[in-house]
C-alpha atoms as a PDB file:
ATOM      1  CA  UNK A   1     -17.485   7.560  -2.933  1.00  0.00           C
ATOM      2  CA  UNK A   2     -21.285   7.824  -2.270  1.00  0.00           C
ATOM      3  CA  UNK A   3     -23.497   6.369  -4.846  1.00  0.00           C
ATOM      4  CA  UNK A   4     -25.615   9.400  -5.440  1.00  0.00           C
ATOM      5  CA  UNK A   5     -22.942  10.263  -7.370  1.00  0.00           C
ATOM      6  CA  UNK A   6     -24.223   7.564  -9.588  1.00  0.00           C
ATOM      7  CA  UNK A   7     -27.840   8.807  -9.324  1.00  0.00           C
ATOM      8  CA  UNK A   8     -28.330  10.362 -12.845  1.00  0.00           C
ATOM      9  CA  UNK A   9     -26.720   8.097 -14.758  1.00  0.00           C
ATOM     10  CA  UNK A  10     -28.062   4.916 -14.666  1.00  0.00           C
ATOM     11  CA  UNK A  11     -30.718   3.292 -16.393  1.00  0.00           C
ATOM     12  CA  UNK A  12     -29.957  -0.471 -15.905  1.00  0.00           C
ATOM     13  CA  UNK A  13     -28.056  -2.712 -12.825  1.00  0.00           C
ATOM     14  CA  UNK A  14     -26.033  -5.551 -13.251  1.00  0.00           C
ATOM     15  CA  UNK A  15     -25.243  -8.427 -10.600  1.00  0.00           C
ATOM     16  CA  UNK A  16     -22.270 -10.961  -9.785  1.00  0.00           C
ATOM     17  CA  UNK A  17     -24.599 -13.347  -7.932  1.00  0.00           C
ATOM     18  CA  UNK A  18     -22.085 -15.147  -5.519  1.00  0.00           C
ATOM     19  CA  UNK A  19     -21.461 -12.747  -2.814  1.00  0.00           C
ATOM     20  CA  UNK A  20     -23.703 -10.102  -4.038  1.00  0.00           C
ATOM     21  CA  UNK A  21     -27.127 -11.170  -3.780  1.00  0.00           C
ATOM     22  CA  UNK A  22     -26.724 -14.156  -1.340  1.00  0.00           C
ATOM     23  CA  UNK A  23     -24.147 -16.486   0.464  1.00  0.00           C
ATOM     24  CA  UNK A  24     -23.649 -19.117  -1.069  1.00  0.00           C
ATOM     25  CA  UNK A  25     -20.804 -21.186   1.219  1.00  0.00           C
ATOM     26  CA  UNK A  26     -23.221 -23.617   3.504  1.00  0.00           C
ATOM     27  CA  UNK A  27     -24.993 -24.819   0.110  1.00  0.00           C
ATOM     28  CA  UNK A  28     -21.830 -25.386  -1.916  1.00  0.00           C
ATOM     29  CA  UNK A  29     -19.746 -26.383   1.141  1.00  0.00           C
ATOM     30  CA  UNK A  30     -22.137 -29.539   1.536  1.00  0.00           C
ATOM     31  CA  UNK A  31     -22.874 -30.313  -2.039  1.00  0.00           C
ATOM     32  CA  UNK A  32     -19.222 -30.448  -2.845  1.00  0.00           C
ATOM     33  CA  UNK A  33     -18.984 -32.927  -0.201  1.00  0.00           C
ATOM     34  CA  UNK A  34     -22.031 -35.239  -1.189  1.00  0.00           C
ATOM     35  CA  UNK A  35     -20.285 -35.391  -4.954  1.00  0.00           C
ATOM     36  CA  UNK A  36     -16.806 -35.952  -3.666  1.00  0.00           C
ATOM     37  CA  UNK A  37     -17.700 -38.721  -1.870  1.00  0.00           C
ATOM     38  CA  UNK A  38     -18.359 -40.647  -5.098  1.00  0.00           C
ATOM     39  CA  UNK A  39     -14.744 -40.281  -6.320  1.00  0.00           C
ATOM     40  CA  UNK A  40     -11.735 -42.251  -4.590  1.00  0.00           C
ATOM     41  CA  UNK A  41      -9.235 -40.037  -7.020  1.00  0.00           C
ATOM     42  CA  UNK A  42      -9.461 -37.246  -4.649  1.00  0.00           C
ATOM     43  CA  UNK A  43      -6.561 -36.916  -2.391  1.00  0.00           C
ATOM     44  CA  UNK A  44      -7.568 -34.267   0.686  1.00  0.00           C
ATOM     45  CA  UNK A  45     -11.323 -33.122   1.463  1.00  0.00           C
ATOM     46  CA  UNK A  46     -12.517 -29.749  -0.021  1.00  0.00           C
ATOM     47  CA  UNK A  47     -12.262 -26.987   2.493  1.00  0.00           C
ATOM     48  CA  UNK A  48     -14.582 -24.296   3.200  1.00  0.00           C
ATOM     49  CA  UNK A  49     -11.329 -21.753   1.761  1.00  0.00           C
ATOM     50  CA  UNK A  50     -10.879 -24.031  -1.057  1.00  0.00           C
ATOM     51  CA  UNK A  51     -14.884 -23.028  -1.854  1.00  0.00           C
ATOM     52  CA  UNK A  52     -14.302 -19.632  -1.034  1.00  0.00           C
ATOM     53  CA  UNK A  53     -10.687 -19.428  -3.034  1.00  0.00           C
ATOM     54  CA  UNK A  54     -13.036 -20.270  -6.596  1.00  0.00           C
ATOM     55  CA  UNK A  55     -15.713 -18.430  -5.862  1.00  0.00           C
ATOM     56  CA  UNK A  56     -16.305 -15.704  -8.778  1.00  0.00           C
ATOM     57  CA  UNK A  57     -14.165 -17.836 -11.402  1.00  0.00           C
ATOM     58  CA  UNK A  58     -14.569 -19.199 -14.790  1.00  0.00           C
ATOM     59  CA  UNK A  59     -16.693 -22.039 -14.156  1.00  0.00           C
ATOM     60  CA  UNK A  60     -14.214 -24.616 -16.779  1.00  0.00           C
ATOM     61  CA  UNK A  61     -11.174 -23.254 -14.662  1.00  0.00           C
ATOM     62  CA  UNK A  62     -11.718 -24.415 -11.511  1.00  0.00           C
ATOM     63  CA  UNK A  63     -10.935 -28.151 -11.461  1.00  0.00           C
ATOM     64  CA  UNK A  64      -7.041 -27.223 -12.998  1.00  0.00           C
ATOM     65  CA  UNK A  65      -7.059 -24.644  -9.785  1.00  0.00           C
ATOM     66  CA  UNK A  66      -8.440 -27.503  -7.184  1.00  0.00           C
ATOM     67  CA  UNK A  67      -7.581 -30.816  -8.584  1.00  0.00           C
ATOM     68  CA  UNK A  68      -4.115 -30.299 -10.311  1.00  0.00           C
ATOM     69  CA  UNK A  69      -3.152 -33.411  -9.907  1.00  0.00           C
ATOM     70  CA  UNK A  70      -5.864 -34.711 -11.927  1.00  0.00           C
ATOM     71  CA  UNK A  71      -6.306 -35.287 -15.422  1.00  0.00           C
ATOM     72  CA  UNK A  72      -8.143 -33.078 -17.452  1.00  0.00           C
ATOM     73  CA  UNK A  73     -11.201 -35.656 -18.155  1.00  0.00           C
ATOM     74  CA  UNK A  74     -10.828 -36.345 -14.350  1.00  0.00           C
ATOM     75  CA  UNK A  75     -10.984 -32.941 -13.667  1.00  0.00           C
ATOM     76  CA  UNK A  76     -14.019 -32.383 -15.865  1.00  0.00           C
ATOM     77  CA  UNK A  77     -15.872 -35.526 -14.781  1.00  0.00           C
ATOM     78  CA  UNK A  78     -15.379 -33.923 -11.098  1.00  0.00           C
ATOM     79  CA  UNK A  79     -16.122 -30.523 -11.588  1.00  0.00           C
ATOM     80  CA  UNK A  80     -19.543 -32.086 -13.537  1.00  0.00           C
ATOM     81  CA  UNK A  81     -20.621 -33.938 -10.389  1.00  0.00           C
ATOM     82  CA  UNK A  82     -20.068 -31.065  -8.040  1.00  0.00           C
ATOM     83  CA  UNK A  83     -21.787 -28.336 -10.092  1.00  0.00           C
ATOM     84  CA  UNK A  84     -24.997 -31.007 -11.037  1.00  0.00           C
ATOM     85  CA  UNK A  85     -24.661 -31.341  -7.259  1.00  0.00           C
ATOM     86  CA  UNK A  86     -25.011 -27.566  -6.193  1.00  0.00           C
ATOM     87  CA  UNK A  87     -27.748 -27.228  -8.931  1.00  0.00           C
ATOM     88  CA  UNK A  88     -29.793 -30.153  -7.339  1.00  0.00           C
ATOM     89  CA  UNK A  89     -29.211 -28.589  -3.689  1.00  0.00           C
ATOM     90  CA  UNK A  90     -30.569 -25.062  -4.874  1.00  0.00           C
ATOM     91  CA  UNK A  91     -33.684 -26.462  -6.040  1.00  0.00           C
ATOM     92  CA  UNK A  92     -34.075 -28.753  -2.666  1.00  0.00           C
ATOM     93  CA  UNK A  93     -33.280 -25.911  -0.388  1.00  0.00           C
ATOM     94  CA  UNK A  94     -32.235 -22.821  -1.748  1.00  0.00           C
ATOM     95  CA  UNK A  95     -29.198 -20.766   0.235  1.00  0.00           C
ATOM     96  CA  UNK A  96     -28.804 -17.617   2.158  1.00  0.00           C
ATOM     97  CA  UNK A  97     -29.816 -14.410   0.904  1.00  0.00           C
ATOM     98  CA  UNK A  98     -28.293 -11.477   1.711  1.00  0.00           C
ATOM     99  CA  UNK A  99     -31.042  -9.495   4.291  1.00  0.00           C
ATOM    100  CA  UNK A 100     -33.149  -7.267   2.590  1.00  0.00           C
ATOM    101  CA  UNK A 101     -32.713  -8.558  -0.770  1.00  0.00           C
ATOM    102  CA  UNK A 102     -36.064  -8.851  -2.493  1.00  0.00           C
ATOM    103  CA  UNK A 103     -37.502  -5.754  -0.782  1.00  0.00           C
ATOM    104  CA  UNK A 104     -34.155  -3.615  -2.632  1.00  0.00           C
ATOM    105  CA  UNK A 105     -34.640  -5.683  -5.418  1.00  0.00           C
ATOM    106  CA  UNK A 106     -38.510  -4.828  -6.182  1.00  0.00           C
ATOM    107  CA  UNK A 107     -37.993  -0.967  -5.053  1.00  0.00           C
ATOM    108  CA  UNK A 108     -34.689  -0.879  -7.594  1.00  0.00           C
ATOM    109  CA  UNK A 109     -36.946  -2.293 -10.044  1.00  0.00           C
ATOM    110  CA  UNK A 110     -39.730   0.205  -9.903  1.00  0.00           C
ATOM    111  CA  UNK A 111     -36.849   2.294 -11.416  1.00  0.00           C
ATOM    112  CA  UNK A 112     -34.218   0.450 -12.941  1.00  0.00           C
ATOM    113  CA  UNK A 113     -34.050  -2.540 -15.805  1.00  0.00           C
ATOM    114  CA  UNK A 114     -32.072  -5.313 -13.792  1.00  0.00           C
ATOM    115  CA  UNK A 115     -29.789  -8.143 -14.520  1.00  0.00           C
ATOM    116  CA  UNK A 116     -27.190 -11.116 -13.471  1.00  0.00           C
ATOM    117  CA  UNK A 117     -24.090 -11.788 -14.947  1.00  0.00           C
ATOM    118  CA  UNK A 118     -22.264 -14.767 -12.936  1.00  0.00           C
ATOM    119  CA  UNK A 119     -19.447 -17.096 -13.390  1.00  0.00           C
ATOM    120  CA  UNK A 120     -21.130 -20.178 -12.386  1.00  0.00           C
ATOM    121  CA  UNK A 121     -22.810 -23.439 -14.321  1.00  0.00           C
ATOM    122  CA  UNK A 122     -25.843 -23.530 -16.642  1.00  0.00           C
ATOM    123  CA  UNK A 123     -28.851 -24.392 -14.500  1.00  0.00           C
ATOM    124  CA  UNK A 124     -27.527 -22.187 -11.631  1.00  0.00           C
ATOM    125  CA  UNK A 125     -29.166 -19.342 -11.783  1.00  0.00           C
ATOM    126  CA  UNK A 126     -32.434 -20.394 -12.726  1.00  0.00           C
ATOM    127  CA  UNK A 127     -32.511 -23.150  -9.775  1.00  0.00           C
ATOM    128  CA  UNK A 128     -31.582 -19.794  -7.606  1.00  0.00           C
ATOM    129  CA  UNK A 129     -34.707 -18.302  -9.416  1.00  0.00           C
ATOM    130  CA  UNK A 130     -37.006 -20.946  -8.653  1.00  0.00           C
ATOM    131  CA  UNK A 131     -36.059 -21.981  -4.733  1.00  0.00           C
ATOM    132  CA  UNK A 132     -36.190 -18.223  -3.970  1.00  0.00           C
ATOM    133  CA  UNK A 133     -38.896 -16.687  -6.729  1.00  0.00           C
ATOM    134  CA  UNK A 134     -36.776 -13.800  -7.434  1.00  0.00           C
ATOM    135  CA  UNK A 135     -36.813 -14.143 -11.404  1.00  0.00           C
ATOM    136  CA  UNK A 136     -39.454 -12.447 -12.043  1.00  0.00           C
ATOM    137  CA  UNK A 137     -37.202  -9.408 -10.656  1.00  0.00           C
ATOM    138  CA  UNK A 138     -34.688  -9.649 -13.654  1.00  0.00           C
ATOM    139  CA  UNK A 139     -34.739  -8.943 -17.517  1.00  0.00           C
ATOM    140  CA  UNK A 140     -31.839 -11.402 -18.429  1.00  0.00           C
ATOM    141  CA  UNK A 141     -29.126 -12.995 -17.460  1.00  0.00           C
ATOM    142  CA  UNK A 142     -25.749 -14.910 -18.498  1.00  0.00           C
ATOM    143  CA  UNK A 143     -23.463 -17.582 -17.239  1.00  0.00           C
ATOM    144  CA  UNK A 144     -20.206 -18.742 -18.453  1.00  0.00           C
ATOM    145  CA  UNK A 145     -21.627 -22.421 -17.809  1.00  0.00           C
ATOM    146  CA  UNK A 146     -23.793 -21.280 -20.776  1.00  0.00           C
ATOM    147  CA  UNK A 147     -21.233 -19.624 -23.236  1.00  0.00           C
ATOM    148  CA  UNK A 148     -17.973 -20.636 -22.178  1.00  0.00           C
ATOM    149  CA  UNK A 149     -16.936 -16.651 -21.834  1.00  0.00           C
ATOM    150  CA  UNK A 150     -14.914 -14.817 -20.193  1.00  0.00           C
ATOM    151  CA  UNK A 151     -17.097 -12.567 -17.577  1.00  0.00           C
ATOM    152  CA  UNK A 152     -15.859  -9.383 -19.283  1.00  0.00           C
ATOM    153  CA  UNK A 153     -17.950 -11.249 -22.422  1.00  0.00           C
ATOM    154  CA  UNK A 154     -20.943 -12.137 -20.802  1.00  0.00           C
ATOM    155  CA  UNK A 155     -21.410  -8.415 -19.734  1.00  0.00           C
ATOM    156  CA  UNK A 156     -21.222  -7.226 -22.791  1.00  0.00           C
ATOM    157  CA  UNK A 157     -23.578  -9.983 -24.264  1.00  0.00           C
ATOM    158  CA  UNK A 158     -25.904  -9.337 -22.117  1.00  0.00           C
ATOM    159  CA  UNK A 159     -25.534  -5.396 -22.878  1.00  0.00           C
ATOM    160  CA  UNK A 160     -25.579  -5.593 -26.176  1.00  0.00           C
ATOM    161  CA  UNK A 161     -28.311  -7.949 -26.605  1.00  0.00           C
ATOM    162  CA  UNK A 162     -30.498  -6.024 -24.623  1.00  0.00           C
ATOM    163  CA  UNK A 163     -29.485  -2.508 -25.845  1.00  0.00           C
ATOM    164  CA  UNK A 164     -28.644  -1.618 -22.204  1.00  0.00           C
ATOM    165  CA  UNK A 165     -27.893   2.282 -21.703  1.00  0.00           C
ATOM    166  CA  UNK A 166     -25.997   3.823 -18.511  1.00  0.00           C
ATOM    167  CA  UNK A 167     -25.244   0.320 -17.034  1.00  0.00           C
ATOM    168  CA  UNK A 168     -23.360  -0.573 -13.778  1.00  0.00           C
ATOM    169  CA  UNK A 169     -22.321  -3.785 -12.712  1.00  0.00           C
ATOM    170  CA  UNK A 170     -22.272  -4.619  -8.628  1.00  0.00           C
ATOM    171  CA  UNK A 171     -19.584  -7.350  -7.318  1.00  0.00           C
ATOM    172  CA  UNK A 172     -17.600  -8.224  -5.067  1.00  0.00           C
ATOM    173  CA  UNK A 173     -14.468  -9.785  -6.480  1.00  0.00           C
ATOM    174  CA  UNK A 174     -11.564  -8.261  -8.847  1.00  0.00           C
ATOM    175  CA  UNK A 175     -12.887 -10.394 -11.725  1.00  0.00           C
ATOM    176  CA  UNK A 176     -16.397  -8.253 -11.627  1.00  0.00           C
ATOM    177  CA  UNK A 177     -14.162  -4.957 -11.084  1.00  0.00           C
ATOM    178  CA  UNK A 178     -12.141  -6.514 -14.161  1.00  0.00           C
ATOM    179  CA  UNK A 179     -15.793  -6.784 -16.142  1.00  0.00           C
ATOM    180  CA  UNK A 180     -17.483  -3.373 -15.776  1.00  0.00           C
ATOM    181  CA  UNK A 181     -13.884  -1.855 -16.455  1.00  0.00           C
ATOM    182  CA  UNK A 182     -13.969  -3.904 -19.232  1.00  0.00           C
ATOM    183  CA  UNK A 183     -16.720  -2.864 -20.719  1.00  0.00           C
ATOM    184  CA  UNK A 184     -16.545   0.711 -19.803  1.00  0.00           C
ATOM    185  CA  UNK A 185     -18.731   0.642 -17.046  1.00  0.00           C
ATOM    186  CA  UNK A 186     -19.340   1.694 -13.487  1.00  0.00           C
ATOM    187  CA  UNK A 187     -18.333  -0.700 -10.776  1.00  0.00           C
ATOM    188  CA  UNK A 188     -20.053  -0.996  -7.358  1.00  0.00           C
ATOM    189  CA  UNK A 189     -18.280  -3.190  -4.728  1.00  0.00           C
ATOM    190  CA  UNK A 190     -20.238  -5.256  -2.293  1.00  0.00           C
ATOM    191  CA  UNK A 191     -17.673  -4.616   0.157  1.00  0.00           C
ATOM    192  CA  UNK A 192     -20.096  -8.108   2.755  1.00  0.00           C
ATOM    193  CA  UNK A 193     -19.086 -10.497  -0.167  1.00  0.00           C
ATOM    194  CA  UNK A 194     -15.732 -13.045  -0.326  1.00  0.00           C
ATOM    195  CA  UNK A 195     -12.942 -10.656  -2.339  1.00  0.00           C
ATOM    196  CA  UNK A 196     -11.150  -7.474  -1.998  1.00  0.00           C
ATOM    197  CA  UNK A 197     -11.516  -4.718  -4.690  1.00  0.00           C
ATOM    198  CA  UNK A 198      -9.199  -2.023  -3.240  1.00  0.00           C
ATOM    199  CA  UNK A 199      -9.650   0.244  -6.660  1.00  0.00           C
ATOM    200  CA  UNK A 200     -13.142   0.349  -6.364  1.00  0.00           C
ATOM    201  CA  UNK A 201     -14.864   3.908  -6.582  1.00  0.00           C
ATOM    202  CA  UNK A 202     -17.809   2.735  -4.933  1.00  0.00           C
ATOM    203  CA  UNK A 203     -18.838   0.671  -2.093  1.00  0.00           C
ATOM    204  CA  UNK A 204     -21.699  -0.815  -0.211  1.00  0.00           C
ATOM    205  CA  UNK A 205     -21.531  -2.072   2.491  1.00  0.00           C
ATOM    206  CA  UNK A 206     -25.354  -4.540   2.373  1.00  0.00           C
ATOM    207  CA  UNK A 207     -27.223  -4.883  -0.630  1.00  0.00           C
ATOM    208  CA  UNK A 208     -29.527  -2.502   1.103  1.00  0.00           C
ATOM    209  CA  UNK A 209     -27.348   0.399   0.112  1.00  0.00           C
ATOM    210  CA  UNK A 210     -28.219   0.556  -3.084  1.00  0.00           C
ATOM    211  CA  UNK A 211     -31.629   2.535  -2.304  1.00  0.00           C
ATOM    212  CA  UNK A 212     -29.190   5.406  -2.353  1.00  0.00           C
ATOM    213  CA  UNK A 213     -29.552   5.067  -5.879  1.00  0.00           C
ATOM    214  CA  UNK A 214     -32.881   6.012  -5.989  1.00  0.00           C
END
């Protein structure tokens, strides 16, 4: 469906950040390798699907999904190293944003309150901040690095602590879908991202699409 349908009722946007506002992949793909290195308790080397498979999950349930065969302190210690990892990689060089992003991203907020709701570790999203100089675009955001929640929580957090009116939330995976539906939202599908959302209403297909909101 087209997103003018959308037009008069929004106030304030939402983000997933993974596969909605930039690619990710060649910055995880080689900081998952640096911090691997340092452990001879993993069996096979991390793949670039085995990156792709997690992407949009709880951050504390992804070692159980990658290293089963690991304890949970293993897994923990792990999953630690690899996410300080990514962190320390963002702030070096940054990754790959999705073309057209901050020019959408100041014209949306000439109209719009906007926001970022992502699945990933604490320190994530402001290192993607500072590389890139895109926070000063956004009113808030939330992590479940930071809370622990659920990404169904963290939206409404984040809505409720800001007093948020006519909010959508724009994703790309079925756990984002599962978040806006959650909360009793509209869900946008960023159809260029790394899942499939096959009940989605509406779709984009670039980030630039969302001028249609305007």
């Amino acid at each position: 469906m087209a997103l003018s349908g959308l037009k008069n009722n929004i106030e304030n946007i939402i983000f997933d950040l993974d596969g909605t506002l930039w690619n990710p992949m060649p910055m995880s793909i080689k900081a998952w390798h640096t911090a691997l290195n340092g452990f001879d308790c993993i069996k096979n080397p991390i793949s670039r699907e085995d990156i792709q498979g997690i992407l949009g999950m709880q951050h504390d349930l992804v070692g159980k999904k990658l290293f089963p065969y690991l304890s949970k302190e293993q897994q923990d210690e792990v999953m630690n190293s690899c996410y300080k990892q990514e962190v320390n990689d963002i702030k070096e060089s940054g990754g790959v944003l999705y073309q057209g992003l901050e020019a959408t991203l100041r014209t949306l907020g000439k109209i719009f309150d906007l926001y970022i709701v992502s699945n990933c570790q604490a320190g994530y999203i402001e290192a993607f901040f500072d590389y890139h100089g895109l926070g000063a675009y956004f009113k808030d955001f939330e992590c479940s690095g930071n809370t622990g929640k659920s990404k169904t929580e963290n939206v409404k957090m984040v809505i409720e602590r800001n007093t948020l009116s006519k909010p959508i939330y724009i994703g790309d995976t079925m756990g984002d879908y599962t978040a806006a539906v959650g909360n009793g939202i509209p869900f946008v599908y960023a159809n260029y991202g790394f899942g499939e959302v096959p009940k989605a209403e509406y779709n984009i297909n670039t980030i630039e699409d969302l001028k249609e909101l305007l």
